[in-house]
PDB file of N, CA and C in Angstrom:
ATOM      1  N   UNK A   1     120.365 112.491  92.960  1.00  0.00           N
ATOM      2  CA  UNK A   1     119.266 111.669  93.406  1.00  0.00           C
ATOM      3  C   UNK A   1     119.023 111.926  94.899  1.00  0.00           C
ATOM      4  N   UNK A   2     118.077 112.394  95.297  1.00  0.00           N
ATOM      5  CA  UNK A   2     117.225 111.668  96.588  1.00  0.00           C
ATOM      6  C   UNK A   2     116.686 110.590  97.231  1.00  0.00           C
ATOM      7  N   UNK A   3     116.848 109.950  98.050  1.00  0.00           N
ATOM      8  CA  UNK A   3     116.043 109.252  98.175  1.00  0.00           C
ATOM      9  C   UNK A   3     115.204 109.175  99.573  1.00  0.00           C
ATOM     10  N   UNK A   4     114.093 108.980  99.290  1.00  0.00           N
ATOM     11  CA  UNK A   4     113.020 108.929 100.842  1.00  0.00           C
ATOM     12  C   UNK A   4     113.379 107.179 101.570  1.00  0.00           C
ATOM     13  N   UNK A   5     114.357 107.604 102.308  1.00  0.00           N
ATOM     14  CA  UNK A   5     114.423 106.197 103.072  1.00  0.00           C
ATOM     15  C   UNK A   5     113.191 105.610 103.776  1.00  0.00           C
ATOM     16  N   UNK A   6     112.279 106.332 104.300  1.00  0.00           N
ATOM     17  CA  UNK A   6     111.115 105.510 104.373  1.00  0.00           C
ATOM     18  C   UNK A   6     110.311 104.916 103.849  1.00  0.00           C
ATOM     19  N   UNK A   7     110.210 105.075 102.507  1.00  0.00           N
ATOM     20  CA  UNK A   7     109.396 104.901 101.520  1.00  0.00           C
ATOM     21  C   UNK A   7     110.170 103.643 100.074  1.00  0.00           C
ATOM     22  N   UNK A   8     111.843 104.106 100.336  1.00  0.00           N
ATOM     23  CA  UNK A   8     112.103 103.482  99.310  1.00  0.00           C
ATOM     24  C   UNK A   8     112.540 104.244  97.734  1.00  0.00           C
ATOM     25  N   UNK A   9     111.572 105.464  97.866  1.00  0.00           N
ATOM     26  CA  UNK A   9     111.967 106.231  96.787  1.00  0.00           C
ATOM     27  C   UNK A   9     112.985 107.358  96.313  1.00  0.00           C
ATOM     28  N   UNK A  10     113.295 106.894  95.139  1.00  0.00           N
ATOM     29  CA  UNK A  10     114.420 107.887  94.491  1.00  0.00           C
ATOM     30  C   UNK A  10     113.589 108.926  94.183  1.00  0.00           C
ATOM     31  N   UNK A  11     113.925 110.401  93.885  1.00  0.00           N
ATOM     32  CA  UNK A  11     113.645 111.198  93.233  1.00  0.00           C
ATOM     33  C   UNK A  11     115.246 111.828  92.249  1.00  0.00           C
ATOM     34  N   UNK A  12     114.673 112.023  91.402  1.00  0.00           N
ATOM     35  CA  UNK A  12     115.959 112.393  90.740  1.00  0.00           C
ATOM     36  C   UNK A  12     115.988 114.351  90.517  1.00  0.00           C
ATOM     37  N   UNK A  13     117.052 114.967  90.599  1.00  0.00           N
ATOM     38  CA  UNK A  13     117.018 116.370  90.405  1.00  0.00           C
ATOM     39  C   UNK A  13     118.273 116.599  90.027  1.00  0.00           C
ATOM     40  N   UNK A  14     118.442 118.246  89.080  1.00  0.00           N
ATOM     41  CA  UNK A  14     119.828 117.966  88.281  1.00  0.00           C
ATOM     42  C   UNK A  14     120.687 118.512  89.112  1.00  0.00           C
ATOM     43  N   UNK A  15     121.919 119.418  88.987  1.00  0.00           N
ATOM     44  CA  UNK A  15     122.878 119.589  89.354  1.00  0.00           C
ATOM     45  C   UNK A  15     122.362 120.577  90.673  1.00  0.00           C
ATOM     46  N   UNK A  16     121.703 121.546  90.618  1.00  0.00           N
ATOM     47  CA  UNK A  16     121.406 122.599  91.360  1.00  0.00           C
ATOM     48  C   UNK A  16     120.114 122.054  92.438  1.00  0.00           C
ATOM     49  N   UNK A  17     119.398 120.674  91.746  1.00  0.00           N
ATOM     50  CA  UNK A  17     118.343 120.535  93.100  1.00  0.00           C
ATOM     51  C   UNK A  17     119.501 119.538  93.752  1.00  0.00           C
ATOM     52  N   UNK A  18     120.199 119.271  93.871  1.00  0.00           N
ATOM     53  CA  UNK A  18     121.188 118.615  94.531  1.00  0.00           C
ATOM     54  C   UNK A  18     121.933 119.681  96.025  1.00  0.00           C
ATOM     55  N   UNK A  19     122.318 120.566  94.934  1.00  0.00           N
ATOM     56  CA  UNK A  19     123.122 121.518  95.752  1.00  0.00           C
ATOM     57  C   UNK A  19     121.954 121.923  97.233  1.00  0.00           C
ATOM     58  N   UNK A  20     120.676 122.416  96.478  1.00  0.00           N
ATOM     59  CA  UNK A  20     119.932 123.414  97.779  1.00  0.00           C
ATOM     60  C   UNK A  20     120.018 122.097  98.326  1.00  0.00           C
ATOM     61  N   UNK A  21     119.457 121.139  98.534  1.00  0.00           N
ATOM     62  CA  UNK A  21     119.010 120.643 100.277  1.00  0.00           C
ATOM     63  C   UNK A  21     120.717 120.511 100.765  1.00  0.00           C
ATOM     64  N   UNK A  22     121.721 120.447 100.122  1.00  0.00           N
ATOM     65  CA  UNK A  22     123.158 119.623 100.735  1.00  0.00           C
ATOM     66  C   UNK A  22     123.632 121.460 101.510  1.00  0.00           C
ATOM     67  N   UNK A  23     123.251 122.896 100.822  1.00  0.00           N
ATOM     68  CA  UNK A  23     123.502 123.825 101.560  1.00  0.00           C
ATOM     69  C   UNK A  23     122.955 123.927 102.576  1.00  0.00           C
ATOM     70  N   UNK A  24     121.201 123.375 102.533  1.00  0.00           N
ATOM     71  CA  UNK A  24     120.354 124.281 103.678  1.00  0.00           C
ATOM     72  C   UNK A  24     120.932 122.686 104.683  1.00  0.00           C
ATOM     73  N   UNK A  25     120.918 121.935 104.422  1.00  0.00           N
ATOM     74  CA  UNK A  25     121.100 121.086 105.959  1.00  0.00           C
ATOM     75  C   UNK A  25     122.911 121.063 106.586  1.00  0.00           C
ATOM     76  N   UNK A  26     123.433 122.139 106.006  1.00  0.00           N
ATOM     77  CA  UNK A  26     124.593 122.059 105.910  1.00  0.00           C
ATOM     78  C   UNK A  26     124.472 123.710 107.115  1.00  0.00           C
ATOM     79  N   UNK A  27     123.115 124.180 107.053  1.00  0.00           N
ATOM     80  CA  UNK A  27     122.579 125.819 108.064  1.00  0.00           C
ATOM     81  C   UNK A  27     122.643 126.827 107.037  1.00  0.00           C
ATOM     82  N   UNK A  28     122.430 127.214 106.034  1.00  0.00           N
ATOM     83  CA  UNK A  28     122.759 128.257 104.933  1.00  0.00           C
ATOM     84  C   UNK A  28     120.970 128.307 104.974  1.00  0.00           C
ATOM     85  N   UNK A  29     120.612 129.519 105.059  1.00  0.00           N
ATOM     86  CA  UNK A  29     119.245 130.043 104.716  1.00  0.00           C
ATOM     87  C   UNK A  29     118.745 130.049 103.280  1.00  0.00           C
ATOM     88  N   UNK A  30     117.511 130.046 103.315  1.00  0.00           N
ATOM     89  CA  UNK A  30     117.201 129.996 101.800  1.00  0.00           C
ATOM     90  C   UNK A  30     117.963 130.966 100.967  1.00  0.00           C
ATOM     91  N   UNK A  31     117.903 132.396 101.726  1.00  0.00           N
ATOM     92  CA  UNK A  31     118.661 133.441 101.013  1.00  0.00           C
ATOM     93  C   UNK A  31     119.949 133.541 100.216  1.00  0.00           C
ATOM     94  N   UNK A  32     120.966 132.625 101.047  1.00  0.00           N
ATOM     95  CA  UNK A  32     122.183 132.529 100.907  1.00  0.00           C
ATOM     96  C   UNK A  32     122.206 131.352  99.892  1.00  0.00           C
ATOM     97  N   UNK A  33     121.244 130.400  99.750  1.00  0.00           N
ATOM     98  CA  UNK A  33     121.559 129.439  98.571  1.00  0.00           C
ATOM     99  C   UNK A  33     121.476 129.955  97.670  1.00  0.00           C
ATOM    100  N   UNK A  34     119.789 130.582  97.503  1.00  0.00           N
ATOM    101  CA  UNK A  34     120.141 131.442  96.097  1.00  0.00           C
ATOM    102  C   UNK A  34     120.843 132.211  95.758  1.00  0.00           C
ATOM    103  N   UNK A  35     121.590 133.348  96.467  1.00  0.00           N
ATOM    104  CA  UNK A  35     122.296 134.180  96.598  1.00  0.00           C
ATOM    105  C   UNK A  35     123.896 133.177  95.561  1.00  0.00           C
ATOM    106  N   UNK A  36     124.215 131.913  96.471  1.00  0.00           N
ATOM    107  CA  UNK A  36     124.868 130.932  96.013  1.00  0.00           C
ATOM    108  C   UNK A  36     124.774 130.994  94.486  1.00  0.00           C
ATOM    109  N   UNK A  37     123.400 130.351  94.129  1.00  0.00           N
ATOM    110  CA  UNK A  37     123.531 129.957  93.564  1.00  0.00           C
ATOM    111  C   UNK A  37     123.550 131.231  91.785  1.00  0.00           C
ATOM    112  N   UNK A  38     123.391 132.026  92.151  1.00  0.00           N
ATOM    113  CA  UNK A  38     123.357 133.169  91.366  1.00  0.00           C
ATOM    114  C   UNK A  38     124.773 133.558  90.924  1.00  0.00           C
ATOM    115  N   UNK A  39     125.506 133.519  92.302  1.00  0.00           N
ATOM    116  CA  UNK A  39     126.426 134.106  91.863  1.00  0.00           C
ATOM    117  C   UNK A  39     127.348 132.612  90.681  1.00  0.00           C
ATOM    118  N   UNK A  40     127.137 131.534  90.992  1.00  0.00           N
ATOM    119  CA  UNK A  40     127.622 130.313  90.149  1.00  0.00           C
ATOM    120  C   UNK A  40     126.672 129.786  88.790  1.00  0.00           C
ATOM    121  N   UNK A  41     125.517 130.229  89.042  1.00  0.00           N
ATOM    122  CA  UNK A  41     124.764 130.012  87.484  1.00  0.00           C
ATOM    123  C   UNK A  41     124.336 131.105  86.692  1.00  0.00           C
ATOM    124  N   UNK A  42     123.706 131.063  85.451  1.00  0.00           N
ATOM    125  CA  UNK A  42     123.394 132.299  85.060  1.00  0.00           C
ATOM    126  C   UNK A  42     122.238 132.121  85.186  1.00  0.00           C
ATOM    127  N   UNK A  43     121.830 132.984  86.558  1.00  0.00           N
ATOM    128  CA  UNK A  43     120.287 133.113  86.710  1.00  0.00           C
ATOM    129  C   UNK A  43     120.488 134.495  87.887  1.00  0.00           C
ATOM    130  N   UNK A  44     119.373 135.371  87.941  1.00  0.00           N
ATOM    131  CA  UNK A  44     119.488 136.691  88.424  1.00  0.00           C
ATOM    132  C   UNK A  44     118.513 135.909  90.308  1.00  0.00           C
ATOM    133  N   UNK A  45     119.357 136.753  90.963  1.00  0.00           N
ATOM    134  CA  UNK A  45     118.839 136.211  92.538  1.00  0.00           C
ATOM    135  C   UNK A  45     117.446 136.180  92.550  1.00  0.00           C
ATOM    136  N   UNK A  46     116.415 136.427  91.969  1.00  0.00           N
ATOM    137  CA  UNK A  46     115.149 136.152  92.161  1.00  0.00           C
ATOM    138  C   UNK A  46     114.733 135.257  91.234  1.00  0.00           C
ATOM    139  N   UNK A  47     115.256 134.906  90.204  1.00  0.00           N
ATOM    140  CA  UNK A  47     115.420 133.636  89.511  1.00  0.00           C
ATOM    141  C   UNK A  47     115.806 132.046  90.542  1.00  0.00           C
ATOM    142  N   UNK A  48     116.888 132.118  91.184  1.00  0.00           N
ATOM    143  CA  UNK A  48     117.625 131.548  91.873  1.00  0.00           C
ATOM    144  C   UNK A  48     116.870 131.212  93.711  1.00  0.00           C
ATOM    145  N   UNK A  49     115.989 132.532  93.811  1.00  0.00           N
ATOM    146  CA  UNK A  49     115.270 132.327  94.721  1.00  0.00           C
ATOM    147  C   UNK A  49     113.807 131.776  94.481  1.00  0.00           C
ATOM    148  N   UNK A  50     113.113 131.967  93.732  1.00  0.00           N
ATOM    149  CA  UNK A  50     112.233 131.202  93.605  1.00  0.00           C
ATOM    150  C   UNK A  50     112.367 129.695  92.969  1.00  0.00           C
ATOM    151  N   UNK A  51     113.668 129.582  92.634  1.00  0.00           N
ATOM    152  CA  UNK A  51     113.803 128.163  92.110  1.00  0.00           C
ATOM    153  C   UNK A  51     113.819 127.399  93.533  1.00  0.00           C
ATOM    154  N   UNK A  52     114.843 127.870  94.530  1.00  0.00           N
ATOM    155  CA  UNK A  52     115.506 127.051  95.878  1.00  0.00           C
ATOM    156  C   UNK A  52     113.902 126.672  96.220  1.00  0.00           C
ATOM    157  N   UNK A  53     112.857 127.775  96.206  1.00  0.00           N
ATOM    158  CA  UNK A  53     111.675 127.899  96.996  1.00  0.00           C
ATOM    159  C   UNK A  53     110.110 126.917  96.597  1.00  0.00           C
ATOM    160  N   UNK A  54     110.862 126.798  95.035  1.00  0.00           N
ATOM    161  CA  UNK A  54     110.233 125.631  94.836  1.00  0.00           C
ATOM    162  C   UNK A  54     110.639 124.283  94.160  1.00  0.00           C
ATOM    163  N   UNK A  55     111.281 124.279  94.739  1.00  0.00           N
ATOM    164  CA  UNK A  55     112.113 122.716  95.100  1.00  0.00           C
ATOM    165  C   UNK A  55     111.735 122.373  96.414  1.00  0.00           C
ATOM    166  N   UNK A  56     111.714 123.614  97.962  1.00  0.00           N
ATOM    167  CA  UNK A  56     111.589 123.221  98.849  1.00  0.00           C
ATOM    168  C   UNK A  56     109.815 122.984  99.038  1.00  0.00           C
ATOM    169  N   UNK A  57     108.851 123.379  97.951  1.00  0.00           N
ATOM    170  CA  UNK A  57     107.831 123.029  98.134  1.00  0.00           C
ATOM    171  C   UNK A  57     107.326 121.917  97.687  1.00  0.00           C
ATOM    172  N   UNK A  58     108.445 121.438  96.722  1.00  0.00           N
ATOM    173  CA  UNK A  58     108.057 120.171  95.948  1.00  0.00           C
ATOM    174  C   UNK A  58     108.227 118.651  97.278  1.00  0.00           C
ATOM    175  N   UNK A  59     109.289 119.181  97.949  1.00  0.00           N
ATOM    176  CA  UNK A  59     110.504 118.308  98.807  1.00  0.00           C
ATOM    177  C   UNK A  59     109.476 117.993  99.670  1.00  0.00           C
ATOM    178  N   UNK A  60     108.798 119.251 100.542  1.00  0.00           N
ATOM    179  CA  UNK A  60     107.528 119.549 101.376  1.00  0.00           C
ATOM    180  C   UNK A  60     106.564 118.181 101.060  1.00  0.00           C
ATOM    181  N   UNK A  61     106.204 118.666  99.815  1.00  0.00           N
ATOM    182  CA  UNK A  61     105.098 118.102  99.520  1.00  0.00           C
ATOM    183  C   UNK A  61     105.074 116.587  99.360  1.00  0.00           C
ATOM    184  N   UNK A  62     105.869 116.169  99.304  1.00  0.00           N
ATOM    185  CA  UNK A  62     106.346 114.721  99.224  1.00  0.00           C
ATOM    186  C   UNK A  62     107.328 114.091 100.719  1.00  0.00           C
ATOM    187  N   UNK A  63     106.728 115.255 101.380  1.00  0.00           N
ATOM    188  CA  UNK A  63     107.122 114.877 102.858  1.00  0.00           C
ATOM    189  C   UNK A  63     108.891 114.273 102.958  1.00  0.00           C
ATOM    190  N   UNK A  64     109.345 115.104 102.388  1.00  0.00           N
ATOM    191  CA  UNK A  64     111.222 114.857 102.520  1.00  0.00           C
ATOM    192  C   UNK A  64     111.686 115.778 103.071  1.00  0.00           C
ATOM    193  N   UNK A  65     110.859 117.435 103.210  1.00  0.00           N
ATOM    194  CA  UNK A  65     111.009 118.115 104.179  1.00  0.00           C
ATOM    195  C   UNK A  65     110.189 118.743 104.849  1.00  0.00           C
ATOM    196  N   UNK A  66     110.326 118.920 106.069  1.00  0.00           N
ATOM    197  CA  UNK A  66     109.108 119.288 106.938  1.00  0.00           C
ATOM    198  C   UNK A  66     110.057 120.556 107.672  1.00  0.00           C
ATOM    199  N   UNK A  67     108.913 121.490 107.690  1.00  0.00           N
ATOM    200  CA  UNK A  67     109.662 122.802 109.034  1.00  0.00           C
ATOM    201  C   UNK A  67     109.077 122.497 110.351  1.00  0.00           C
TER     202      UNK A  67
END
C-alpha cells in the first residue's frame, strides 16, 4: 500500500509496485530496479523496465511523484 499523506489516500500495488518506489528513494536508478527486478522475477529486463516506468507514470500522475 501507498499512501498520499496529503490527500488521505491509499493506493494499493502488489509485491513488485512496492519494491520500485522503496529502491528508487533508497538512490537506485530506474535501470538498476529493473535490472533488480529481472534478475528476481520472471520477466526479461525490458519487461521489468517498462513495468518500473509505468508505475512511475502512474505515481506521477497522481502527484506521489514529482522529478
Amino acid at each position: 500500500m501507498l499512501l498520499d499523506e496529503r490527500t488521505g489516500r491509499y493506493f494499493q500495488v502488489n509485491r513488485t509496485g512496492a519494491i520500485i518506489p522503496k529502491e528508487l528513494m533508497a538512490g537506485s536508478s530506474v535501470e538498476r530496479v529493473a535490472a533488480n527486478l529481472a534478475r528476481t522475477y520472471p520477466v526479461t529486463p525490458e519487461e521489468a523496465s517498462h513495468g518500473v516506468k509505468r508505475l512511475l507514470d502512474q505515481l506521477t500522475e497522481e502527484a506521489l511523484v514529482v522529478s
